[in-house]
C-alpha atoms as a PDB file:
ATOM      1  CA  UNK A   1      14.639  -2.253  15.228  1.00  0.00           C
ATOM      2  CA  UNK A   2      16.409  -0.922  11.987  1.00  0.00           C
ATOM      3  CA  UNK A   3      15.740   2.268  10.441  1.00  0.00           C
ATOM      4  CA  UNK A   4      14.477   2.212   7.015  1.00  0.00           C
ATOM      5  CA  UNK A   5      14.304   5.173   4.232  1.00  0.00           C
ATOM      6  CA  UNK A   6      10.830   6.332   2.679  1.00  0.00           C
ATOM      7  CA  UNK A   7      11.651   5.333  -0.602  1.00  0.00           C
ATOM      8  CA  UNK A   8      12.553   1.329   1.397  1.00  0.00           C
ATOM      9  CA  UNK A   9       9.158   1.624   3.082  1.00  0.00           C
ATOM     10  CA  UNK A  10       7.556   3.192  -0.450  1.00  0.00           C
ATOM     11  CA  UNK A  11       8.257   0.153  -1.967  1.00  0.00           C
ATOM     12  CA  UNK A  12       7.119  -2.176   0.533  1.00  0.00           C
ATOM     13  CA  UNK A  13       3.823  -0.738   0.860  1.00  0.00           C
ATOM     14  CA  UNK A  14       3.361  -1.473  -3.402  1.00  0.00           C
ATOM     15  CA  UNK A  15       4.365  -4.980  -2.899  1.00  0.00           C
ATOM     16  CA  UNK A  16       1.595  -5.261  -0.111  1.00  0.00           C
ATOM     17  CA  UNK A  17      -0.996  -3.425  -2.068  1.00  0.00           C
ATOM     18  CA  UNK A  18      -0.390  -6.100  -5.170  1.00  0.00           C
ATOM     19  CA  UNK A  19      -0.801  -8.518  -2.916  1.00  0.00           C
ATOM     20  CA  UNK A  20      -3.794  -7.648  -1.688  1.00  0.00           C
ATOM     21  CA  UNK A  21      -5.350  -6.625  -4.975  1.00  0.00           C
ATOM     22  CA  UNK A  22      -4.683 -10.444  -5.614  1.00  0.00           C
ATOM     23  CA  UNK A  23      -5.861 -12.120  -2.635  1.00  0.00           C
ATOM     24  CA  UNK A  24      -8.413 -10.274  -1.494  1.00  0.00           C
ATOM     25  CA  UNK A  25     -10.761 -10.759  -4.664  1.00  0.00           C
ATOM     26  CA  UNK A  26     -10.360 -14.656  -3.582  1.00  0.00           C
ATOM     27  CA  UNK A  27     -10.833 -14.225   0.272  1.00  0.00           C
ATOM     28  CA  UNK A  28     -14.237 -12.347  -0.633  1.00  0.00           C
ATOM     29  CA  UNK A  29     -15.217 -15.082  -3.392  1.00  0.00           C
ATOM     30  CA  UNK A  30     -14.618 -17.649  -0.643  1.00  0.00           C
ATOM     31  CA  UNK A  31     -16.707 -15.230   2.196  1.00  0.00           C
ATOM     32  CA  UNK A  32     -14.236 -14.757   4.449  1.00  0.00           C
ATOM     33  CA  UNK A  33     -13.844 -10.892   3.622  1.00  0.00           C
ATOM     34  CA  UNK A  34     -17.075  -8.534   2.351  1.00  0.00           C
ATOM     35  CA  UNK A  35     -16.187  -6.532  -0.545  1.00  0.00           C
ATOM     36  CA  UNK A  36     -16.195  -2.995   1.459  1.00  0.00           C
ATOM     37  CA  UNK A  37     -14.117  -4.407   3.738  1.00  0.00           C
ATOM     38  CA  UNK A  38     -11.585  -5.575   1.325  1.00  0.00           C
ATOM     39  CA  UNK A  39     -12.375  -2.385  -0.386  1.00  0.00           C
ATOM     40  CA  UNK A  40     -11.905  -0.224   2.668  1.00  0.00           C
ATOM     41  CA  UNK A  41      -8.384  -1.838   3.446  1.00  0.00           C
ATOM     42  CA  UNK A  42      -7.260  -1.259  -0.248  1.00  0.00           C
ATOM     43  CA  UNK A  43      -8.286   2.217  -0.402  1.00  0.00           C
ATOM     44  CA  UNK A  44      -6.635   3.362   3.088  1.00  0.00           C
ATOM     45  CA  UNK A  45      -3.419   1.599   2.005  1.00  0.00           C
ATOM     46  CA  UNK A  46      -3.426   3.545  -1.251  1.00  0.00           C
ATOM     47  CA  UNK A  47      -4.253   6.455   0.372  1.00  0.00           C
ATOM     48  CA  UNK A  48      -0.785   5.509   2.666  1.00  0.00           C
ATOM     49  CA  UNK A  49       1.067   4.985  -0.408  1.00  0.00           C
ATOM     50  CA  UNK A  50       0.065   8.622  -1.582  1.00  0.00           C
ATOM     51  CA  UNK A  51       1.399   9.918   1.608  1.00  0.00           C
ATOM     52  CA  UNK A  52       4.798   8.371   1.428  1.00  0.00           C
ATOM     53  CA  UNK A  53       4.883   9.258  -2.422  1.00  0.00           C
ATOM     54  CA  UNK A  54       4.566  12.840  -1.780  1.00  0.00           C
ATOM     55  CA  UNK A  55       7.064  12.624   1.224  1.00  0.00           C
ATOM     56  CA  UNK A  56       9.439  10.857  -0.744  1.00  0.00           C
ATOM     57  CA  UNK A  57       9.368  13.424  -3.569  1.00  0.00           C
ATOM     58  CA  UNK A  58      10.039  16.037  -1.444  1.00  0.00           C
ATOM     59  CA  UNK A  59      13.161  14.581   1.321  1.00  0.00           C
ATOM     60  CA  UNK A  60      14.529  14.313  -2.778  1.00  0.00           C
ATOM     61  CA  UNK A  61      13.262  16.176  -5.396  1.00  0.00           C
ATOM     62  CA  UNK A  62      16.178  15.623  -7.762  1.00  0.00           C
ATOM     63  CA  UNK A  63      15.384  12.060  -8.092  1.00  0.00           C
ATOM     64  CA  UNK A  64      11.949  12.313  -8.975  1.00  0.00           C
END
């Protein structure tokens, strides 16, 4: 499996959460998702994006 960097994997993770802020408001229209639910899986992937925000500022705090 390849190796990728924080700032690879930062950016991933904000594709993923625009996704989801898309989709998921039409998943819970249609009922196949509640609203906490889609709510809860938004939040903890913000909450992961914070993490690897702060870790990627400091592996290189000259670039940010």
């Amino acid at each position: 499996m390849p190796k990728f960097d924080v700032p690879t994997k930062l950016k991933e993770l904000k594709r993923e959460l625009g996704q989801r802020k898309y989709v998921y408001p039409r998943r819970v229209a249609d009922g196949k998702m509640s609203q906490a639910d889609a709510d809860l899986k938004t939040a903890i992937l913000e909450a992961i994006i914070e993490d690897y925000d702060q870790l990627a500022k400091s592996e290189q705090p000259g670039l940010f």
